[in-house]
PDB file of N, CA and C in Angstrom:
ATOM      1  N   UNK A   1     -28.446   4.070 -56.590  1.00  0.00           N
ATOM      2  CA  UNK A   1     -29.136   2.824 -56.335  1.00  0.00           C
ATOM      3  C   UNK A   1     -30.529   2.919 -56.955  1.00  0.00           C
ATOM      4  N   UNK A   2     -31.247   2.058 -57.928  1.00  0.00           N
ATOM      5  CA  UNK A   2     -32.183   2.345 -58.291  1.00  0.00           C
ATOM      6  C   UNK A   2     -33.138   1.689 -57.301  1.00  0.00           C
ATOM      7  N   UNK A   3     -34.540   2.573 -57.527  1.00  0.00           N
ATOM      8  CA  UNK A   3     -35.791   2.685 -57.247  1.00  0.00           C
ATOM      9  C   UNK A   3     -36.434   1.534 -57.347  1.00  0.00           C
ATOM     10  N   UNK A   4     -37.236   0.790 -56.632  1.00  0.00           N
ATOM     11  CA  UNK A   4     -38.455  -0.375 -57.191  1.00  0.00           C
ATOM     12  C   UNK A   4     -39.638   0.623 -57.357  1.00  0.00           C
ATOM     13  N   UNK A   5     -40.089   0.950 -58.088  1.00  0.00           N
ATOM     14  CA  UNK A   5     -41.473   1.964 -57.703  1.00  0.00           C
ATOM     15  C   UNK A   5     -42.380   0.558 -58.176  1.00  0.00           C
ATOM     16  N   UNK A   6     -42.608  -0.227 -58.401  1.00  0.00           N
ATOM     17  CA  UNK A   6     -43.702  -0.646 -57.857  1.00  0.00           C
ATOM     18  C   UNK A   6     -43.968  -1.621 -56.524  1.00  0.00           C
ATOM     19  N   UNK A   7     -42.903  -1.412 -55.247  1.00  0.00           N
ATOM     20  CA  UNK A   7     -42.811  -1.597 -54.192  1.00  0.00           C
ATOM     21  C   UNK A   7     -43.834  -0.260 -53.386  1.00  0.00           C
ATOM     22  N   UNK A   8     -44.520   0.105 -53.544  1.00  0.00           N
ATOM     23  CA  UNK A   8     -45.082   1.710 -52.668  1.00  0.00           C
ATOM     24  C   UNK A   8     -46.066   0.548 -51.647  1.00  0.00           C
ATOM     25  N   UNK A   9     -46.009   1.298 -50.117  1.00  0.00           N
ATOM     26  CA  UNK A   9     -47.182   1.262 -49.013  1.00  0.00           C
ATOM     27  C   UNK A   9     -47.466   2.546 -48.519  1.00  0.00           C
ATOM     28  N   UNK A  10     -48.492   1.976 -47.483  1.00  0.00           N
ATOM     29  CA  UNK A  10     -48.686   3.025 -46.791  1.00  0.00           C
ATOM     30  C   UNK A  10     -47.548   2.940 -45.614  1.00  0.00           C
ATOM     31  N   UNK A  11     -47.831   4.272 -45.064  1.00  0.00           N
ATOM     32  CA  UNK A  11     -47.056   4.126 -43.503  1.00  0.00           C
ATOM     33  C   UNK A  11     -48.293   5.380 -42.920  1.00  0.00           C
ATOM     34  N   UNK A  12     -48.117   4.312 -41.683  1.00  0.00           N
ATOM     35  CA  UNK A  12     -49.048   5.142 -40.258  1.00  0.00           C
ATOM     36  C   UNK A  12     -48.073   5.942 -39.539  1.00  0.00           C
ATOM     37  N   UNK A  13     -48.180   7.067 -39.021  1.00  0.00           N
ATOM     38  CA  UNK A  13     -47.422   7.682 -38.390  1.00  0.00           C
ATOM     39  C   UNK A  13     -48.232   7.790 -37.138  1.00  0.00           C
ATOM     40  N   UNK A  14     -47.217   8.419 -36.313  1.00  0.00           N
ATOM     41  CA  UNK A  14     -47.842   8.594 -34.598  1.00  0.00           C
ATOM     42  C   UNK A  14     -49.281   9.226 -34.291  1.00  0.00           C
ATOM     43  N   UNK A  15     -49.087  10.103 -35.269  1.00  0.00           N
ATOM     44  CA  UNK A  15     -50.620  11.164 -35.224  1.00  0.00           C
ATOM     45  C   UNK A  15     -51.821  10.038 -35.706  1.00  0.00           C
ATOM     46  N   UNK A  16     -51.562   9.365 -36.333  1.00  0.00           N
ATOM     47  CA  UNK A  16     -52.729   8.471 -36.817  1.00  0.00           C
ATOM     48  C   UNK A  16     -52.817   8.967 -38.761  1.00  0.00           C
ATOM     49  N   UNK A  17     -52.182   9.502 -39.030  1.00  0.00           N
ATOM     50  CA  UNK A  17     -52.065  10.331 -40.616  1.00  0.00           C
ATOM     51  C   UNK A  17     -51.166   8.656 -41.207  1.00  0.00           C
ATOM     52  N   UNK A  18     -51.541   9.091 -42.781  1.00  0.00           N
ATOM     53  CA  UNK A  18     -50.990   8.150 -43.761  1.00  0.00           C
ATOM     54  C   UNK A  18     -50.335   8.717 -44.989  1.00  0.00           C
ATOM     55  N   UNK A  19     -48.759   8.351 -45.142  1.00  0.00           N
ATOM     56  CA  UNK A  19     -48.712   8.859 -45.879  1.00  0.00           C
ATOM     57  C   UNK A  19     -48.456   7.737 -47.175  1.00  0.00           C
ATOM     58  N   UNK A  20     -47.807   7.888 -48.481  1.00  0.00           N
ATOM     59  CA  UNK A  20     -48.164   6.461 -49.535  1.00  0.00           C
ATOM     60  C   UNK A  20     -46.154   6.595 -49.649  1.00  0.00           C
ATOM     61  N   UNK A  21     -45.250   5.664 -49.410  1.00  0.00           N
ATOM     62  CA  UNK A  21     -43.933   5.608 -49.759  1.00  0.00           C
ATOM     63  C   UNK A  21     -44.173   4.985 -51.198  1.00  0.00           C
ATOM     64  N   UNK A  22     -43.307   5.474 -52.362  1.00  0.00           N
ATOM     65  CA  UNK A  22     -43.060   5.258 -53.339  1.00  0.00           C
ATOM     66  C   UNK A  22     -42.458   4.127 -54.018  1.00  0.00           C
ATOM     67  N   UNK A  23     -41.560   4.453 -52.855  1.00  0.00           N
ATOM     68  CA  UNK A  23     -40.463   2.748 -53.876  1.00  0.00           C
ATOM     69  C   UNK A  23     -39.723   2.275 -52.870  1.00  0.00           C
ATOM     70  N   UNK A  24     -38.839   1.261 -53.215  1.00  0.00           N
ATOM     71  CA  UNK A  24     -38.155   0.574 -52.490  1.00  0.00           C
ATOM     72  C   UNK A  24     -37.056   0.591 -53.089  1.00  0.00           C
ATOM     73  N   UNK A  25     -35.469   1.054 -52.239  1.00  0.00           N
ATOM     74  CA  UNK A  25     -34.362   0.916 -52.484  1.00  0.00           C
ATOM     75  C   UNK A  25     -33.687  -0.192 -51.742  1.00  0.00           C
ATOM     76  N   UNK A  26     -33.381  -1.486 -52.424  1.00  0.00           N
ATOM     77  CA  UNK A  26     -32.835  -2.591 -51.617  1.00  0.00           C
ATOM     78  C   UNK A  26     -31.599  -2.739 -51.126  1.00  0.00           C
ATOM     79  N   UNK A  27     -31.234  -3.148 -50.156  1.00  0.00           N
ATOM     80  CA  UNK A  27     -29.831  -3.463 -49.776  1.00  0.00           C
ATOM     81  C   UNK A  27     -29.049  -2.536 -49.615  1.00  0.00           C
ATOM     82  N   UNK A  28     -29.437  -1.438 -48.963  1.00  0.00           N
ATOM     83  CA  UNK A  28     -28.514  -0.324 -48.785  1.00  0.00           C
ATOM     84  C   UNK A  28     -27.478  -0.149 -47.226  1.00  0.00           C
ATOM     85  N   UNK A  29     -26.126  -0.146 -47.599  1.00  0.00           N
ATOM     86  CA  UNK A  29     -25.831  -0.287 -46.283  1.00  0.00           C
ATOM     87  C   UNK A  29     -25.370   1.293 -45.823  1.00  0.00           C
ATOM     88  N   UNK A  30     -25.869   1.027 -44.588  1.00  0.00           N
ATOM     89  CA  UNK A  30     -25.694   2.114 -43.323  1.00  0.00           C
ATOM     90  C   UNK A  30     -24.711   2.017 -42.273  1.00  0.00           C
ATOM     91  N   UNK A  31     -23.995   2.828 -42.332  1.00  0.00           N
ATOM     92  CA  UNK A  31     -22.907   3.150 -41.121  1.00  0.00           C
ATOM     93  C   UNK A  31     -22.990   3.985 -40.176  1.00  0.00           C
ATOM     94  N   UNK A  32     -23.014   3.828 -38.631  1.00  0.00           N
ATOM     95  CA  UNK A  32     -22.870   4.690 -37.873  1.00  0.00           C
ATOM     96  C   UNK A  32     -21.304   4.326 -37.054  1.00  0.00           C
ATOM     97  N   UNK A  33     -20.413   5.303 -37.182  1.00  0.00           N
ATOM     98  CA  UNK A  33     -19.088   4.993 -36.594  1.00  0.00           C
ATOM     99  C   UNK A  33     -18.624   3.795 -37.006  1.00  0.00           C
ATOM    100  N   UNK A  34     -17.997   2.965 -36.256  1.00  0.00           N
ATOM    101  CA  UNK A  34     -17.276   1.562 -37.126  1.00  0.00           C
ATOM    102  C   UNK A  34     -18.498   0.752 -37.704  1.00  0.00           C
ATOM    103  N   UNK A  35     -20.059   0.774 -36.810  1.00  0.00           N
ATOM    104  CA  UNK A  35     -20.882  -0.081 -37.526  1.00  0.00           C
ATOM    105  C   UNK A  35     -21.224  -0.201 -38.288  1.00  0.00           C
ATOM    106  N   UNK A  36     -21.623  -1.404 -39.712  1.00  0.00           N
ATOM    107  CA  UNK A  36     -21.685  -1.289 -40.800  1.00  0.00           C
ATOM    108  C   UNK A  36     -23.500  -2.075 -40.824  1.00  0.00           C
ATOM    109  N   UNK A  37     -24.121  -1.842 -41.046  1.00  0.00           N
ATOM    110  CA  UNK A  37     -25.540  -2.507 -41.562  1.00  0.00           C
ATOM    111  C   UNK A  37     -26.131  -2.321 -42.777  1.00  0.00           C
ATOM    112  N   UNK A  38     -26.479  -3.238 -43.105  1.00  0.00           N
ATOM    113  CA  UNK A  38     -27.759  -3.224 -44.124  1.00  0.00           C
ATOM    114  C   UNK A  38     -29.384  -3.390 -44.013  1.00  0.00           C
ATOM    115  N   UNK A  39     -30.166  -2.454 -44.854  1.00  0.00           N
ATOM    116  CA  UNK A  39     -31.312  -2.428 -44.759  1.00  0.00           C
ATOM    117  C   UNK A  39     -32.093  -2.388 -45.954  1.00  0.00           C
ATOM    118  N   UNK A  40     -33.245  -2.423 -45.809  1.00  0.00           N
ATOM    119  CA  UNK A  40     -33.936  -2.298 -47.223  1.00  0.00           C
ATOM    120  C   UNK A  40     -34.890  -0.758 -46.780  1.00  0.00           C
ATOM    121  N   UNK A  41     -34.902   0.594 -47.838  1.00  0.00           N
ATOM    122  CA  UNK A  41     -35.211   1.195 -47.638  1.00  0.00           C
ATOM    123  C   UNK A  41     -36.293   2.075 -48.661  1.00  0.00           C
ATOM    124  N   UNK A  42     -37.318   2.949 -47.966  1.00  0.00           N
ATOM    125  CA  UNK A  42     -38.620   2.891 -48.146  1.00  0.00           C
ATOM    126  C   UNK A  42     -38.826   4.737 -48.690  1.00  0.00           C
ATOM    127  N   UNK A  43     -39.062   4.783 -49.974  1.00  0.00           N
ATOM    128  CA  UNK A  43     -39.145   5.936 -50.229  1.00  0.00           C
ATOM    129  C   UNK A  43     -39.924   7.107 -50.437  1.00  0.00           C
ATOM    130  N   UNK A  44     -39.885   8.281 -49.217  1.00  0.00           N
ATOM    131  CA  UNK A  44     -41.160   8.560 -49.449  1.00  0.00           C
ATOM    132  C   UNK A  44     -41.191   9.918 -50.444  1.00  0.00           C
ATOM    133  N   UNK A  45     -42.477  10.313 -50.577  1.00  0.00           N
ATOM    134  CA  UNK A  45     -42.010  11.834 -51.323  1.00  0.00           C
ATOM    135  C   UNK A  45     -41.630  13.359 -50.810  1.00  0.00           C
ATOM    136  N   UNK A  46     -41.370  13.970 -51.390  1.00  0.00           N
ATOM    137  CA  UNK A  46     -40.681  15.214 -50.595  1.00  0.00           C
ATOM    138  C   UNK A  46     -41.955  15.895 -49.542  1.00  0.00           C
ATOM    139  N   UNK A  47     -41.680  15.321 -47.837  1.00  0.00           N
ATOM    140  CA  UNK A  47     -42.477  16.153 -47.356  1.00  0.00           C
ATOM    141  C   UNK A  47     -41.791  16.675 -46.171  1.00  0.00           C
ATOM    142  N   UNK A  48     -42.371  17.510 -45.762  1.00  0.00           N
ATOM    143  CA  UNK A  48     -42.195  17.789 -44.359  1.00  0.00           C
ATOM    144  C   UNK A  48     -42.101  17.431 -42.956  1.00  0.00           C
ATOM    145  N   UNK A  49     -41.342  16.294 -42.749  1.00  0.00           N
ATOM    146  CA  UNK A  49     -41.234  15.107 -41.759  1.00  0.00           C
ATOM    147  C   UNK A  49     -40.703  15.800 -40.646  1.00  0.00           C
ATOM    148  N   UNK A  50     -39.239  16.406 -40.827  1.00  0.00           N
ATOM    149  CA  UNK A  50     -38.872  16.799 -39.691  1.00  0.00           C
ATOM    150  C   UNK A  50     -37.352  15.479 -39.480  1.00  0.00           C
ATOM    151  N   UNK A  51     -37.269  14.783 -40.459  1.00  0.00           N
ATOM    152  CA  UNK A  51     -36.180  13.774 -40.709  1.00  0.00           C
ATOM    153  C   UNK A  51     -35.957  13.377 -42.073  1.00  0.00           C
ATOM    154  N   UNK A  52     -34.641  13.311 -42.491  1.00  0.00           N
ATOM    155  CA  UNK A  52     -34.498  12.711 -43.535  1.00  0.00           C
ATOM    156  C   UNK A  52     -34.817  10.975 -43.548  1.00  0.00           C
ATOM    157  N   UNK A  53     -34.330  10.171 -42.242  1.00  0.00           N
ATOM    158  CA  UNK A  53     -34.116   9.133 -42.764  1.00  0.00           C
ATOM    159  C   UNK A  53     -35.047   8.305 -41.505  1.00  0.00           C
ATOM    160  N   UNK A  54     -35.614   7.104 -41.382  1.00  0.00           N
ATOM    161  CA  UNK A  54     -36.412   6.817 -40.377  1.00  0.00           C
ATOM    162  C   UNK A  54     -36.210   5.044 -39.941  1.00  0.00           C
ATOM    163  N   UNK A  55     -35.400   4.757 -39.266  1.00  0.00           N
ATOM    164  CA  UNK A  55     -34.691   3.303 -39.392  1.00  0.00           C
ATOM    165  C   UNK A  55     -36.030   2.612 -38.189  1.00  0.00           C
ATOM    166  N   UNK A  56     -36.669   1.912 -38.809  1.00  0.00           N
ATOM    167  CA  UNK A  56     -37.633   1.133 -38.095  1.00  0.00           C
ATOM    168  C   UNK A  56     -37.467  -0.048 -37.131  1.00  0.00           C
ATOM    169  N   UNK A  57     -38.944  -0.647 -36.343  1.00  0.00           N
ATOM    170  CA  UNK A  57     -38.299  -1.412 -35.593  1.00  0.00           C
ATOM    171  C   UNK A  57     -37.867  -2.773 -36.837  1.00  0.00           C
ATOM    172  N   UNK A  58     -38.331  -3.245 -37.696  1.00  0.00           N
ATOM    173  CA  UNK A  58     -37.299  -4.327 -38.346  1.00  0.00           C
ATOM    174  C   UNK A  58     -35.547  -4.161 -38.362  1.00  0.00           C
ATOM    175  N   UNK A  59     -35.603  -2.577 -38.799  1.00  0.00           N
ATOM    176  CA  UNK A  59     -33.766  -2.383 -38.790  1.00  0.00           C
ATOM    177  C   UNK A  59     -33.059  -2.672 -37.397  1.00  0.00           C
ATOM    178  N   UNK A  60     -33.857  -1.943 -36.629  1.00  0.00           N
ATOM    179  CA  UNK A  60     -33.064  -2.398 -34.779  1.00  0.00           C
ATOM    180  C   UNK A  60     -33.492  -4.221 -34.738  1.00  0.00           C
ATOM    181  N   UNK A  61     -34.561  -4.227 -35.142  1.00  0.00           N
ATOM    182  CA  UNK A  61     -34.251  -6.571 -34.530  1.00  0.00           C
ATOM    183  C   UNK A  61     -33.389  -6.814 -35.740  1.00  0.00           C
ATOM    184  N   UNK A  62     -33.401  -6.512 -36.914  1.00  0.00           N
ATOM    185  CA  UNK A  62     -32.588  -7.773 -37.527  1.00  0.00           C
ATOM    186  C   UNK A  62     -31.369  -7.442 -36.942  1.00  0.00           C
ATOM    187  N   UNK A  63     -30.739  -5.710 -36.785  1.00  0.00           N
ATOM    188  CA  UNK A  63     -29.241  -5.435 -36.411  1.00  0.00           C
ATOM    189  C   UNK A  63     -28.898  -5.557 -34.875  1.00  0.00           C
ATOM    190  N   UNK A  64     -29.824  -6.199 -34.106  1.00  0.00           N
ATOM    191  CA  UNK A  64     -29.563  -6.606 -32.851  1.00  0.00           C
ATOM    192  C   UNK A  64     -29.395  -4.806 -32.011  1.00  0.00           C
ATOM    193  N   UNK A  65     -30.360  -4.024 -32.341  1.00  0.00           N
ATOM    194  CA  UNK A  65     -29.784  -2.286 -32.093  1.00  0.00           C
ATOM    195  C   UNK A  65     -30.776  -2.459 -30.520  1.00  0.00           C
ATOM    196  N   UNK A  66     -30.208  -1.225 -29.629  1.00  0.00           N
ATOM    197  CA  UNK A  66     -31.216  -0.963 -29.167  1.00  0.00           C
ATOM    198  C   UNK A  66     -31.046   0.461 -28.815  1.00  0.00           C
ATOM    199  N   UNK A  67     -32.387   1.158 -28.565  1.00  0.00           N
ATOM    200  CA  UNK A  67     -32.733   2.616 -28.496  1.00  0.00           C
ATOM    201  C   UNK A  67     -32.113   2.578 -26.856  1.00  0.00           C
ATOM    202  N   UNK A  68     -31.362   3.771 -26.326  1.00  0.00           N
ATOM    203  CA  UNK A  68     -31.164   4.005 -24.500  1.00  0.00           C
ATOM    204  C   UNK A  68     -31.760   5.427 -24.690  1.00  0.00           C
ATOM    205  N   UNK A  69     -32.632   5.651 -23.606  1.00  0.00           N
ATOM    206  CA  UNK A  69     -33.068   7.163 -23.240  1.00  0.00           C
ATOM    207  C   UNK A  69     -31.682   7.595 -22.293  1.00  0.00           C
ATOM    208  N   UNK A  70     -31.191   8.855 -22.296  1.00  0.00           N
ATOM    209  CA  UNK A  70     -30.161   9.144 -21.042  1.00  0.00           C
ATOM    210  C   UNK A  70     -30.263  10.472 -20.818  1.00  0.00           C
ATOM    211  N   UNK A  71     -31.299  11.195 -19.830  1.00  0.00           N
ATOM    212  CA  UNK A  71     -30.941  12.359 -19.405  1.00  0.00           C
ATOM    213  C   UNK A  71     -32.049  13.236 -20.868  1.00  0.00           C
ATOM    214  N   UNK A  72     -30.974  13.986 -21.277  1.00  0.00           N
ATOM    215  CA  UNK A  72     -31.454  14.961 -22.605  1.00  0.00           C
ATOM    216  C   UNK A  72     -30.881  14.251 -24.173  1.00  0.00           C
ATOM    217  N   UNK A  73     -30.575  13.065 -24.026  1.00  0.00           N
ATOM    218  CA  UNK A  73     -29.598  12.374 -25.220  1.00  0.00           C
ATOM    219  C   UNK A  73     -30.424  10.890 -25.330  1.00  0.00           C
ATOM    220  N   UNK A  74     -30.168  10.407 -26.472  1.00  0.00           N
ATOM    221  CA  UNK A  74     -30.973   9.453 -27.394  1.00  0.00           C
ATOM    222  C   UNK A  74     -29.608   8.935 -27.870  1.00  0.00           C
ATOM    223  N   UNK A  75     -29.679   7.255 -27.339  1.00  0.00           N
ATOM    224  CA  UNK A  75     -28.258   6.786 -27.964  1.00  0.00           C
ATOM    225  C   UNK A  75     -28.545   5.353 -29.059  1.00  0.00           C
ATOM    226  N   UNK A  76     -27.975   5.076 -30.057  1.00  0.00           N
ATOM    227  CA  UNK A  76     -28.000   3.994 -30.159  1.00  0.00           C
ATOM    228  C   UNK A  76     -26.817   3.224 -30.176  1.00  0.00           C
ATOM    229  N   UNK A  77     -27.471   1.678 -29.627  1.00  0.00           N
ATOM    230  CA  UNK A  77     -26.681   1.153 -28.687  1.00  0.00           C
ATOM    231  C   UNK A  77     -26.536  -0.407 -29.928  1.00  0.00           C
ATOM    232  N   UNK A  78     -25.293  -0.926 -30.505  1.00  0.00           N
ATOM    233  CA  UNK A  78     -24.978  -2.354 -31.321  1.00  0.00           C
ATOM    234  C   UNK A  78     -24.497  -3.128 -30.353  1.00  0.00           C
TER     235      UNK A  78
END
């Protein structure tokens, strides 16, 4: 899927740090189990996150998602 590189922002993270995402890959769809979604996705450069992939709150409202805390487990819920 190609790159928009001249799509780049910033992103704020929790700590209050900034890092600069590169490009924009449009229309990419995502599956978890039977669910199928699409998103537009934000590319950053090779760092040390601690995640490959980071589905924001736009991806949970447009896909109607929601986050459940349960116990020691993190679910998401279509």
């Amino acid at each position: 899927m190609p790159i928009d590189v001249s799509r780049s922002i910033n992103m704020k993270d929790a700590n209050g740090g900034v890092s600069m995402l590169t490009g924009l890959i449009k229309d990419v769809p995502l599956f978890c189990g039977a669910a199928r979604t699409w998103t537009n996705l934000f590319v950053a450069p090779d760092i040390d996150a601690g995640f490959d992939l980071l589905l924001g709150r736009p991806w949970a409202h447009g896909n109607a998602v929601s986050i459940v805390e349960r116990g020691s487990a993190t679910f998401i819920v279509f």
